[in-house]
N, C-alpha and C. Protein backbone atom coordinates (compact mmCIF):
# COMPACT_ATOMS: atom_id res chain seq x y z
N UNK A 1 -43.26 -71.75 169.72
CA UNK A 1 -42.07 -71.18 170.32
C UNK A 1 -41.84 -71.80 171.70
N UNK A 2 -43.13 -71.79 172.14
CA UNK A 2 -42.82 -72.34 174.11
C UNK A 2 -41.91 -74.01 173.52
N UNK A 3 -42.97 -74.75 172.82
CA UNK A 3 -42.47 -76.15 172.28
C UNK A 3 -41.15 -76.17 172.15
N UNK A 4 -40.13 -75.08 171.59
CA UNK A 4 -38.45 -75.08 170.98
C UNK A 4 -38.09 -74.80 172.74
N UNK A 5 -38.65 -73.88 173.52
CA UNK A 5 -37.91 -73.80 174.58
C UNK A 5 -37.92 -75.38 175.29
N UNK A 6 -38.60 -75.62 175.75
CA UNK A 6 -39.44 -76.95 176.39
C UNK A 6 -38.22 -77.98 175.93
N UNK A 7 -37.94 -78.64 174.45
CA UNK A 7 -37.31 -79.37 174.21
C UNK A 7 -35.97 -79.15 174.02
N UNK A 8 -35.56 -78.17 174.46
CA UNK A 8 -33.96 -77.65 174.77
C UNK A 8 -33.97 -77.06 176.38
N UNK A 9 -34.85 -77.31 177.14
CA UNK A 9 -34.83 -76.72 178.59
C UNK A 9 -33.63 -78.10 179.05
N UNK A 10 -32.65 -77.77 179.83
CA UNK A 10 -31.75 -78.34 180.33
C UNK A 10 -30.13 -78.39 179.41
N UNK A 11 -30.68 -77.90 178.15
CA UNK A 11 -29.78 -78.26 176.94
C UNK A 11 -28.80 -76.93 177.23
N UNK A 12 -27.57 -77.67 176.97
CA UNK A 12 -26.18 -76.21 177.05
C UNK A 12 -26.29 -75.90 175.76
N UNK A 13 -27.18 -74.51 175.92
CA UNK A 13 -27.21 -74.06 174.15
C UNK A 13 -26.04 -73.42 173.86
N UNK A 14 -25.55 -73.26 172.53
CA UNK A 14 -24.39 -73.00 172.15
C UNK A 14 -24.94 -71.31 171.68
N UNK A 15 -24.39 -70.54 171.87
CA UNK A 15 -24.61 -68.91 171.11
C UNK A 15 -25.58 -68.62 170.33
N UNK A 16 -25.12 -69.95 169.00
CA UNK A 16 -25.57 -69.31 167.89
C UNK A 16 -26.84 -70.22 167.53
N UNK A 17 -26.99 -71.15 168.48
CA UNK A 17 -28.87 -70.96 169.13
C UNK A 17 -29.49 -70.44 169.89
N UNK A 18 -29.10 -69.48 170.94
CA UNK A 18 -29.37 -68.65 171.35
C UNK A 18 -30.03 -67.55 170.63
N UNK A 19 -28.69 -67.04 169.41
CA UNK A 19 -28.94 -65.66 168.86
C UNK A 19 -30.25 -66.06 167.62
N UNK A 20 -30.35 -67.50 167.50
CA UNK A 20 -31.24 -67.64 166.19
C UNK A 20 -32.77 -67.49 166.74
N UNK A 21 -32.83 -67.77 168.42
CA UNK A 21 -33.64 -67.90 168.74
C UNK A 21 -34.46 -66.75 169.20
N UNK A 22 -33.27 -65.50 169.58
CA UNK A 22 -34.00 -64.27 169.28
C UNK A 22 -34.19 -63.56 168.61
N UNK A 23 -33.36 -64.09 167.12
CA UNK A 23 -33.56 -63.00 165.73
C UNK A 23 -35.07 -63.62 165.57
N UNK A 24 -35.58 -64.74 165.75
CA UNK A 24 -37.17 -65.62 165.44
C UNK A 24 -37.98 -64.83 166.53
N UNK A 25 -37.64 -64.49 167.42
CA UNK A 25 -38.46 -63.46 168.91
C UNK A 25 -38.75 -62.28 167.82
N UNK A 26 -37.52 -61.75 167.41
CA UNK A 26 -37.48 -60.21 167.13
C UNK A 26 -38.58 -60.67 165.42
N UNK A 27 -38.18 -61.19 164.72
CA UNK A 27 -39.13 -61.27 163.72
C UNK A 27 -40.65 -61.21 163.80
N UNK A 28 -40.96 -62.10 165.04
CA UNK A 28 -42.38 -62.06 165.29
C UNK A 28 -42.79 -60.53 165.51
N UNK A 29 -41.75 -59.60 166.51
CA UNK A 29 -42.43 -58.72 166.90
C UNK A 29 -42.31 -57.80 165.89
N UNK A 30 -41.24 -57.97 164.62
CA UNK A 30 -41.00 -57.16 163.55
C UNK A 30 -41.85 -57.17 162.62
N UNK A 31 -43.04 -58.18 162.29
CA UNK A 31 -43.90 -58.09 161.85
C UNK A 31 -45.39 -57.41 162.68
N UNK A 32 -45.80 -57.58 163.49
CA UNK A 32 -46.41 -56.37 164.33
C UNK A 32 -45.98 -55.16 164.47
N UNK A 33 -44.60 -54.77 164.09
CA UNK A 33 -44.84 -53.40 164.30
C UNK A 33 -44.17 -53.26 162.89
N UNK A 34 -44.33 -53.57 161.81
CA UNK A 34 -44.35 -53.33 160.61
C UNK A 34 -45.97 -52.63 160.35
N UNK A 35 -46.80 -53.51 160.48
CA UNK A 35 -48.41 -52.63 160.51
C UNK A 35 -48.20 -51.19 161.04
N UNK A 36 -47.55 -50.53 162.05
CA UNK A 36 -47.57 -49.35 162.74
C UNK A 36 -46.87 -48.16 161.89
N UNK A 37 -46.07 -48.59 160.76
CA UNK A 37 -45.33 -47.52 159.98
C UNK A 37 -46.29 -47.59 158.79
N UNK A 38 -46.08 -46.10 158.76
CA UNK A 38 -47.11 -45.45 157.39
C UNK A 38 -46.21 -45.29 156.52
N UNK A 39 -47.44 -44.93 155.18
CA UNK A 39 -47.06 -45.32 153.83
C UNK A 39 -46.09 -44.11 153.83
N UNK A 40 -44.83 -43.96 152.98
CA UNK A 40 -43.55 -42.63 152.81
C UNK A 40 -42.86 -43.26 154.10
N UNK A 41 -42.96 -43.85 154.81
CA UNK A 41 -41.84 -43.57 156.03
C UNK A 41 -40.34 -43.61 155.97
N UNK A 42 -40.33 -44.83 154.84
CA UNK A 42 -39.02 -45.20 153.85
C UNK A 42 -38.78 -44.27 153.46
N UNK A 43 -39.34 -43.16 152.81
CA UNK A 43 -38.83 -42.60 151.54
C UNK A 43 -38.48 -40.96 152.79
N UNK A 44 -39.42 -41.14 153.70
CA UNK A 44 -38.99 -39.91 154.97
C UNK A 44 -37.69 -39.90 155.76
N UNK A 45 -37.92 -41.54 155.71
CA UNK A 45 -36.33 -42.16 156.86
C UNK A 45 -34.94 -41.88 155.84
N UNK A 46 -35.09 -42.39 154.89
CA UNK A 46 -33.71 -42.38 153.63
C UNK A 46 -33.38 -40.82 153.43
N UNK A 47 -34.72 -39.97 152.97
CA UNK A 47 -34.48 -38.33 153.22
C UNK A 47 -33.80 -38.10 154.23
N UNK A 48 -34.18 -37.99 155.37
CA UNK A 48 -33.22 -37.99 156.79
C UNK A 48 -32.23 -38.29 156.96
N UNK A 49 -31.89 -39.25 157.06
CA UNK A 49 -30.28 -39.98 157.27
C UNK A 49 -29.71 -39.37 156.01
N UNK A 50 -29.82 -39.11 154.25
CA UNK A 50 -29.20 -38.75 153.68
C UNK A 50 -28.94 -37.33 153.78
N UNK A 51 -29.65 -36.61 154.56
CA UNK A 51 -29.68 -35.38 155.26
C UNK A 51 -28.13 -35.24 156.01
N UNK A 52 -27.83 -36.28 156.63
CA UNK A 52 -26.59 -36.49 157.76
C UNK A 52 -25.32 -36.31 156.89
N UNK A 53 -25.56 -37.38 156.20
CA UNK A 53 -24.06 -37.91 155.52
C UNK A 53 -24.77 -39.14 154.14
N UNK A 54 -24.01 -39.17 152.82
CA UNK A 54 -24.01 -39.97 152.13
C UNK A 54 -24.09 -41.74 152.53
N UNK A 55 -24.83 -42.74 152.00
CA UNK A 55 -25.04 -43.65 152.89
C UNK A 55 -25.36 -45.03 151.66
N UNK A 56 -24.98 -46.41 151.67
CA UNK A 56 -25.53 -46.87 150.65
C UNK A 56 -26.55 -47.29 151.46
N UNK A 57 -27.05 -48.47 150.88
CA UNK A 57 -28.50 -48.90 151.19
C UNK A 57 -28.55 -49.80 152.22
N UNK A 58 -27.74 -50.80 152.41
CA UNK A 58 -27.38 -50.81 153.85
C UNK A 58 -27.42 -50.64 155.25
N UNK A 59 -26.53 -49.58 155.06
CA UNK A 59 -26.37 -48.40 156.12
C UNK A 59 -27.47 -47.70 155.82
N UNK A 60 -28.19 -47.80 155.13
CA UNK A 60 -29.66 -46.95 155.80
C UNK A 60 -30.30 -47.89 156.52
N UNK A 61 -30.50 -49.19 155.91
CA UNK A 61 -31.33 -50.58 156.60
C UNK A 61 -31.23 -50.59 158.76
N UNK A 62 -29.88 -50.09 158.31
CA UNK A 62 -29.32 -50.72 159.65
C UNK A 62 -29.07 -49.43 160.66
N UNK A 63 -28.84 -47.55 159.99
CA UNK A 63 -29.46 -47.04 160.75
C UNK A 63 -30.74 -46.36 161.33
N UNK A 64 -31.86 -47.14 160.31
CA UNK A 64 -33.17 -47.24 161.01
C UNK A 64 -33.53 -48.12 162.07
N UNK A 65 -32.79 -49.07 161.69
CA UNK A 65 -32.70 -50.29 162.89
C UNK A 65 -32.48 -50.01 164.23
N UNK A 66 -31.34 -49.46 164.14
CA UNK A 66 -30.35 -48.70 165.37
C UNK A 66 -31.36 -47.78 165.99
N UNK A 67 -31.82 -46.63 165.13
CA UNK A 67 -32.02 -45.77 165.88
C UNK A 67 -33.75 -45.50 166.38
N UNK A 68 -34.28 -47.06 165.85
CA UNK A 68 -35.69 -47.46 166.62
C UNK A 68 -35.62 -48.05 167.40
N UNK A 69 -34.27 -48.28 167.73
CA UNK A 69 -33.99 -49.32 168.99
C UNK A 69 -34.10 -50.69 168.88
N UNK A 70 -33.97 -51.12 167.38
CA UNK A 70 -34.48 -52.94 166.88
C UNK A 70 -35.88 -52.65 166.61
N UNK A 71 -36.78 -51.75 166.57
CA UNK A 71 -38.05 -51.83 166.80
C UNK A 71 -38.67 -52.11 165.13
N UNK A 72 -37.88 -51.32 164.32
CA UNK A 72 -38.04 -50.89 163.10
C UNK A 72 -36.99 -51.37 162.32
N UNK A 73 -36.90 -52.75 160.89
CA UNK A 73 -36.04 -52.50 160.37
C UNK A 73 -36.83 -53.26 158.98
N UNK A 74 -36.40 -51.59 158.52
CA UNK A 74 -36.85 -51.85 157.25
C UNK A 74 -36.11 -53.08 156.40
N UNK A 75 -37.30 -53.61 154.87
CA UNK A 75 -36.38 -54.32 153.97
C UNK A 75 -35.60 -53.94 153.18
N UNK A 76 -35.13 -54.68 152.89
CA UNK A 76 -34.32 -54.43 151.41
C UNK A 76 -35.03 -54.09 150.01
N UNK A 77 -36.14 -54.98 150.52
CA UNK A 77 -37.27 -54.60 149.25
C UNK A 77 -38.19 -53.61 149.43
N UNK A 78 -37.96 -53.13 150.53
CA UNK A 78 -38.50 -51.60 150.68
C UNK A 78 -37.40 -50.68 150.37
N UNK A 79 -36.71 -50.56 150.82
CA UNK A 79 -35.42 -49.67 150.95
C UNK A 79 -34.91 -49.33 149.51
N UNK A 80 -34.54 -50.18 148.69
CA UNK A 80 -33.85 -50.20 147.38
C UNK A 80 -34.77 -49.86 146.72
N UNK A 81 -36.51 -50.02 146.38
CA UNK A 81 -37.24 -49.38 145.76
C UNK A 81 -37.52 -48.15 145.66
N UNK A 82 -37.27 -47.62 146.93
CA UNK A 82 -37.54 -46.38 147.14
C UNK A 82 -36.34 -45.55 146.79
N UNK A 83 -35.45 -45.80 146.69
CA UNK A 83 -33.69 -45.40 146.76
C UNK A 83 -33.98 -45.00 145.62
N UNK A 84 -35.00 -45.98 144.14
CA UNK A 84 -34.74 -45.98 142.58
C UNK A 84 -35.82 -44.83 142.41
N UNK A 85 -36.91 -44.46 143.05
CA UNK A 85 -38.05 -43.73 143.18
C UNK A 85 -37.82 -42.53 143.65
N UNK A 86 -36.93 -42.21 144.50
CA UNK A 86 -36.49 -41.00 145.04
C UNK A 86 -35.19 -40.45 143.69
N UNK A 87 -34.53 -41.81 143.33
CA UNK A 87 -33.62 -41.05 142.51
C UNK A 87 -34.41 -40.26 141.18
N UNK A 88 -35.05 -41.45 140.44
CA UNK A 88 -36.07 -41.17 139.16
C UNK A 88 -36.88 -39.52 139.75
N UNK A 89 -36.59 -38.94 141.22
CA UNK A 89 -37.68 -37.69 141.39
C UNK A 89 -36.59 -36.65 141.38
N UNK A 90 -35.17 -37.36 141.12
CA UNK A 90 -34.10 -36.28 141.25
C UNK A 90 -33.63 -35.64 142.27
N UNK A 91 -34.69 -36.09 143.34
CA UNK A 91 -34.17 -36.26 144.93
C UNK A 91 -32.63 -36.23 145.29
N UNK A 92 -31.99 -37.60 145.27
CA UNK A 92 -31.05 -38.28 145.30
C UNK A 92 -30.41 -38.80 144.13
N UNK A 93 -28.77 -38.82 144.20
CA UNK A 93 -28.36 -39.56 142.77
C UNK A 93 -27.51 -40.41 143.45
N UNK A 94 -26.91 -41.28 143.10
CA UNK A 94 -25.93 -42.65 143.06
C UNK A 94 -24.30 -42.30 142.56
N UNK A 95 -23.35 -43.10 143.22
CA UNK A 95 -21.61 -43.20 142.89
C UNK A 95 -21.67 -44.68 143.11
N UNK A 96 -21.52 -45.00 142.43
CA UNK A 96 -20.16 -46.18 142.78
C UNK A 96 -18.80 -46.14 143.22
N UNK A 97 -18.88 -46.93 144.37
CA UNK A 97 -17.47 -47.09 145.27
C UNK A 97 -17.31 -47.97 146.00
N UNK A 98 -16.37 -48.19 145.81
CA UNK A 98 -15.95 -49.60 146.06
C UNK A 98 -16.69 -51.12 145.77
N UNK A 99 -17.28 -51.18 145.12
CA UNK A 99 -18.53 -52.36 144.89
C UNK A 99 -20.10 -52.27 145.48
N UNK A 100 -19.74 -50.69 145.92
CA UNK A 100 -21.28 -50.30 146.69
C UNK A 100 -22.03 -49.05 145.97
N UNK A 101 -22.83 -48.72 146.20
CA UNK A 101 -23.74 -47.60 145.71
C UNK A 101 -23.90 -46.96 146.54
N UNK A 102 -23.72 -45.65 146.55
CA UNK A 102 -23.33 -44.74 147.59
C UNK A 102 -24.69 -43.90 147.24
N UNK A 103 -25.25 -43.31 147.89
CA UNK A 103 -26.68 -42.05 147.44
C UNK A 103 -26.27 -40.67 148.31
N UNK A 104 -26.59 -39.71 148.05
CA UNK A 104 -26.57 -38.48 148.22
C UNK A 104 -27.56 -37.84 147.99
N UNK A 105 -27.73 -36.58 148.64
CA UNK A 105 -28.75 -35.82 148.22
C UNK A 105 -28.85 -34.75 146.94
N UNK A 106 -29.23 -34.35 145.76
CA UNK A 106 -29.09 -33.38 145.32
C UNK A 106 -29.71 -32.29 145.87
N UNK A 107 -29.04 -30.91 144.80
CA UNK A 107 -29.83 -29.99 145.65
C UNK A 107 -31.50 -29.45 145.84
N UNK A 108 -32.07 -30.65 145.12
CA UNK A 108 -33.41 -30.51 145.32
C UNK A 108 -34.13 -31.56 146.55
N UNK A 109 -33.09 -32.14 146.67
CA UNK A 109 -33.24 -33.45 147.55
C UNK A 109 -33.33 -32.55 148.88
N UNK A 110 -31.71 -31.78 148.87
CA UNK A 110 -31.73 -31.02 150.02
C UNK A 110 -32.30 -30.33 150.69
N UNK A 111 -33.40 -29.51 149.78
CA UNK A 111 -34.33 -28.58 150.31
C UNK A 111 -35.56 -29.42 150.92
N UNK A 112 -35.85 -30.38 150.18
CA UNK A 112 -37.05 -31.47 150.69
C UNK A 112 -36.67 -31.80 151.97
N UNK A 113 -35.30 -32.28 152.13
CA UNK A 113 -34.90 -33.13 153.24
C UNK A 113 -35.25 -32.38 154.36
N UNK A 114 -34.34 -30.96 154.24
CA UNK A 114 -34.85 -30.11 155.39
C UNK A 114 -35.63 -29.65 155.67
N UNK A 115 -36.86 -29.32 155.29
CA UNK A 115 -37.94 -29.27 155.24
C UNK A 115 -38.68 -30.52 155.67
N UNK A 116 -38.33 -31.64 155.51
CA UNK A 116 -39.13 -32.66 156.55
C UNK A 116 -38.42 -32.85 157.71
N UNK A 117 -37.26 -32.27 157.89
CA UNK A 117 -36.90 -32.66 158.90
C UNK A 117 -37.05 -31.70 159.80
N UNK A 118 -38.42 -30.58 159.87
CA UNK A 118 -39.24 -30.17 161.03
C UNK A 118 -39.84 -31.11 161.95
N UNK A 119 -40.22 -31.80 160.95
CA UNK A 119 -41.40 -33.25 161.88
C UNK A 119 -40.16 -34.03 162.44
N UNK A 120 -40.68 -35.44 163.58
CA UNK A 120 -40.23 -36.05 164.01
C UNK A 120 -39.69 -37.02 163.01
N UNK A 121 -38.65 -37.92 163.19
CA UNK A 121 -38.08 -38.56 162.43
C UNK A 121 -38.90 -39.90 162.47
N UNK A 122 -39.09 -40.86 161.29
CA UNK A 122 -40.14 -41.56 161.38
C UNK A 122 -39.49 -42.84 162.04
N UNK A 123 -38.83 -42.94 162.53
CA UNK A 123 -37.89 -44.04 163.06
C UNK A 123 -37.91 -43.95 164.82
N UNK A 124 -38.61 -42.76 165.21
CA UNK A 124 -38.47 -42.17 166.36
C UNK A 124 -39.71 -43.06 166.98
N UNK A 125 -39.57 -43.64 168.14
CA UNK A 125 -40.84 -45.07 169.05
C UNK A 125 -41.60 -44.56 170.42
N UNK A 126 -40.83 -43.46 170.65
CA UNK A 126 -40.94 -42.78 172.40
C UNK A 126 -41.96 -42.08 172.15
N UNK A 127 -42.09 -40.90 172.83
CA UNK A 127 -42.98 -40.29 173.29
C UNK A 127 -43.26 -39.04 171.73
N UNK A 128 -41.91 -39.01 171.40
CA UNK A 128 -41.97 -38.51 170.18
C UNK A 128 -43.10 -38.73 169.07
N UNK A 129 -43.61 -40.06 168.94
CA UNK A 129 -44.00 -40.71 167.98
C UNK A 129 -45.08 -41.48 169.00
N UNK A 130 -46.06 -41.94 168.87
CA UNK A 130 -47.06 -42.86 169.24
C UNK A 130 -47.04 -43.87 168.76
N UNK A 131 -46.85 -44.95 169.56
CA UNK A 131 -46.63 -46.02 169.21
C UNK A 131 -48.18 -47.16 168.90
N UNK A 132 -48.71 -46.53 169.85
CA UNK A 132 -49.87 -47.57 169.88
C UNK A 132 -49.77 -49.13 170.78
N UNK A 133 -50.33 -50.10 170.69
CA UNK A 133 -50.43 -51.03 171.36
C UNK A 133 -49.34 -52.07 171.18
N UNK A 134 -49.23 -52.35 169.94
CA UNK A 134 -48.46 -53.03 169.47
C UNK A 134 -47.18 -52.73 169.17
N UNK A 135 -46.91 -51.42 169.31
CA UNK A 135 -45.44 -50.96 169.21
C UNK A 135 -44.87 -51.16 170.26
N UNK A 136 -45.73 -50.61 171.76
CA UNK A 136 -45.17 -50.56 172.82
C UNK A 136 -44.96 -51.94 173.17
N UNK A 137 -45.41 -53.20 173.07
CA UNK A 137 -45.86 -54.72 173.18
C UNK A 137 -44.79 -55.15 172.44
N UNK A 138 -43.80 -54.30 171.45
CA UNK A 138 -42.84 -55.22 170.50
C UNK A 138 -41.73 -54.17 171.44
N UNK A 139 -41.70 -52.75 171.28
CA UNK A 139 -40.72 -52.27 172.34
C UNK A 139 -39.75 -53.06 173.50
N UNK A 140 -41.27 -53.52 174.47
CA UNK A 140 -40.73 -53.84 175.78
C UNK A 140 -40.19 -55.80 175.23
N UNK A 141 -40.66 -56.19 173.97
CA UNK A 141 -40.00 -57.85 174.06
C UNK A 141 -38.58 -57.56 173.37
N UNK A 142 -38.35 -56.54 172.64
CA UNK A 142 -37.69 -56.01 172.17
C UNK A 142 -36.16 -55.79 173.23
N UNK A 143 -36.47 -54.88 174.29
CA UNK A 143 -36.23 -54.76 175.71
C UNK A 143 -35.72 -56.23 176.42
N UNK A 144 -36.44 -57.18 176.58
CA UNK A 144 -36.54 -58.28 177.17
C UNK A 144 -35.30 -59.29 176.32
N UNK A 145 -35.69 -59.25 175.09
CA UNK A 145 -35.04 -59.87 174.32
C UNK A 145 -33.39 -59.92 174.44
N UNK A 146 -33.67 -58.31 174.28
CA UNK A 146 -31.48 -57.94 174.40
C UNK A 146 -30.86 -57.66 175.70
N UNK A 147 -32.24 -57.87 177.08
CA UNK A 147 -31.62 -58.14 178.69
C UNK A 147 -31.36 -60.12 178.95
N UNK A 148 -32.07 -60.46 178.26
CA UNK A 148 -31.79 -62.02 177.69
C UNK A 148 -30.71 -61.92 177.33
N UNK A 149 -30.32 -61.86 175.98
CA UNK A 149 -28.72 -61.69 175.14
C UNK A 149 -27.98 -61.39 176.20
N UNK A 150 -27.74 -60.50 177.16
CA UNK A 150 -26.65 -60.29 177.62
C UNK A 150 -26.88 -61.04 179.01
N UNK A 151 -28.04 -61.50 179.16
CA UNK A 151 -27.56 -63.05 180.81
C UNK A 151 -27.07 -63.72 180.01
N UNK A 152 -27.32 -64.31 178.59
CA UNK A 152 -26.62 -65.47 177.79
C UNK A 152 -25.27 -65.35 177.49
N UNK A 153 -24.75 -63.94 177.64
CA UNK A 153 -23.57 -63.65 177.43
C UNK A 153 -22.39 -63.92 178.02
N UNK A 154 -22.57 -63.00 179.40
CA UNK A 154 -22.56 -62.91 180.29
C UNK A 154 -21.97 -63.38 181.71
N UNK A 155 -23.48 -64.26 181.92
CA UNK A 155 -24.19 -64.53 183.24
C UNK A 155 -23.18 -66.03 183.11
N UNK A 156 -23.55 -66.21 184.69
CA UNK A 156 -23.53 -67.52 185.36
C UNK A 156 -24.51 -68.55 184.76
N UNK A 157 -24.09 -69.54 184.89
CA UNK A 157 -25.05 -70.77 184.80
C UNK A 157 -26.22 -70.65 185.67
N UNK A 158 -25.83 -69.83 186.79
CA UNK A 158 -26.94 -70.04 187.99
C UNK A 158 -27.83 -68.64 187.47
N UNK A 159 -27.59 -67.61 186.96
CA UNK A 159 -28.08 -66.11 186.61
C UNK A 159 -28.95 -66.58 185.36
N UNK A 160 -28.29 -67.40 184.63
CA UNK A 160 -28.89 -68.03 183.40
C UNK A 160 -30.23 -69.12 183.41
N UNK A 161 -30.05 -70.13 184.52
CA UNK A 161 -30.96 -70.61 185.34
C UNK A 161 -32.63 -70.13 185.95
N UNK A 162 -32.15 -68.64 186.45
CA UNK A 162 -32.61 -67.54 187.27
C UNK A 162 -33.60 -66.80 186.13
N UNK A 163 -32.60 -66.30 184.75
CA UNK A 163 -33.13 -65.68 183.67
C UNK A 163 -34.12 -66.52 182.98
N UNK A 164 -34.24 -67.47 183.06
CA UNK A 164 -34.86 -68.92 182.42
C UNK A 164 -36.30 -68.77 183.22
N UNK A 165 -36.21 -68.94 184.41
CA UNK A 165 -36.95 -68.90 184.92
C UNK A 165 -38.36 -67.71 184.95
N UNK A 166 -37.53 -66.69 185.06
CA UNK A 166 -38.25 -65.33 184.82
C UNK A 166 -39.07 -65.45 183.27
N UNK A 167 -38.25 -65.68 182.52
CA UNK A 167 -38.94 -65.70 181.24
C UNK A 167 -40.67 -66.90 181.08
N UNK A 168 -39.84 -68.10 181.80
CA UNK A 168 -41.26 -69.10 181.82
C UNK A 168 -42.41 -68.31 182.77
N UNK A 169 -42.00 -67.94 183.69
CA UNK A 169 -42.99 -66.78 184.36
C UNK A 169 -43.68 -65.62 183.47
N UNK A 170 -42.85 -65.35 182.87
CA UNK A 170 -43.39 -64.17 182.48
C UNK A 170 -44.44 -64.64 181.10
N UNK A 171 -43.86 -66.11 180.46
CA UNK A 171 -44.61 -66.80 179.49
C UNK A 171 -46.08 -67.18 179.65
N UNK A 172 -45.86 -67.60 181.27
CA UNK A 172 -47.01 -68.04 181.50
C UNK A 172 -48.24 -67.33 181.40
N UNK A 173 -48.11 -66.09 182.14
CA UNK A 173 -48.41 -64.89 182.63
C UNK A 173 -48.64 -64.30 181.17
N UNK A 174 -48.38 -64.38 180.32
CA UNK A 174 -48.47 -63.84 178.96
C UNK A 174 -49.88 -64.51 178.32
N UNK A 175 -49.77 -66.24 178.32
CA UNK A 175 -50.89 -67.12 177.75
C UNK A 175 -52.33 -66.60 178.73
N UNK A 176 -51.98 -66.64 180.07
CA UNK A 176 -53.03 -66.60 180.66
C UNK A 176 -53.93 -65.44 180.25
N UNK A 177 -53.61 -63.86 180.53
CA UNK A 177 -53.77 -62.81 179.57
C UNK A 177 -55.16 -62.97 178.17
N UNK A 178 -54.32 -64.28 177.56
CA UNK A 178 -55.59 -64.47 175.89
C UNK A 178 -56.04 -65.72 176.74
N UNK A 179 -55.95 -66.40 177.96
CA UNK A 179 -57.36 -67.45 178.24
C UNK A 179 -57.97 -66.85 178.52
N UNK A 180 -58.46 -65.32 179.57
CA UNK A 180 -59.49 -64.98 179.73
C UNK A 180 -60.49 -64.33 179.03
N UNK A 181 -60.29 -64.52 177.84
CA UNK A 181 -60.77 -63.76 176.53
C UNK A 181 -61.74 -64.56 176.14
């Protein structure tokens, strides 16, 4: 990763190397804090949100995403398995509309739903939820990542310069950390 910065340092990046370069940030840290979610969390998170309002699969992907703050986003190949597993329990059933699959809760779904939704929501990263080492470590690049996005947005050439800078600092300062190990 330092290597891609290094050989584009001076380079007028265009956006949509910018944004590729932090969806590749956010992946790294999306696999570290994939280890931190337990087994049901899918099938806890989809209960929940279908708790709210009807939702296809999607819009569940993306408001777990949202509401971990980027921290958490489930797959598709998690998500849709569980969608067929919750339905097969009579949980949830399916509409078609508009070219999408819509899920709902039945009324056995409903009583489950509310009933887990005493506990914290499993999507929840703060104080709510314990994150552990690696959550908080994908949190704050997480953090870093989308105060980046918006100097790239934004900012001046000279703020952008400035932001550049901070980051190789803070890179450095990062490696040094695993030399003394």
């Amino acid at each position: 990763m330092k290597d891609s910065w290094k050989k584009n340092a001076g380079a007028d990046w265009s956006m949509a190397s910018a944004w590729q370069n932090l969806e590749d940030i956010g992946g790294q840290f999306k696999r570290n804090v994939d280890i931190r979610m337990k087994r049901g969390d899918v099938r806890a998170s989809i209960l929940r949100l279908l708790l709210e309002s009807p939702m296809h699969g999607y819009q569940i992907i993306h408001e777990i995403d949202s509401r971990s703050g980027g921290v958490w986003k489930p797959s598709a190949g998690s998500v849709y398995p569980t969608l067929q597993l919750l339905s097969d329990e009579g949980l949830i059933k399916g509409k078609e509309s508009g070219g999408r699959r819509t899920y709902s809760l039945t009324e056995t779904g409903l009583e489950v739903a509310e009933a887990d939704a005493k506990s914290p929501a499993p999507w929840l990263t703060g104080s709510d939820r314990p994150t552990g080492p690696r959550g908080t470590l994908a949190m704050s690049g997480v953090h870093i990542a989308k105060a980046a996005a918006e100097v790239a947005r934004a900012g001046t050439k000279e703020q952008m310069a400035s932001a550049a800078a901070i980051l190789d600092d803070a890179t450095s300062a990062l490696a040094k950390l695993l030399s003394h190990n």
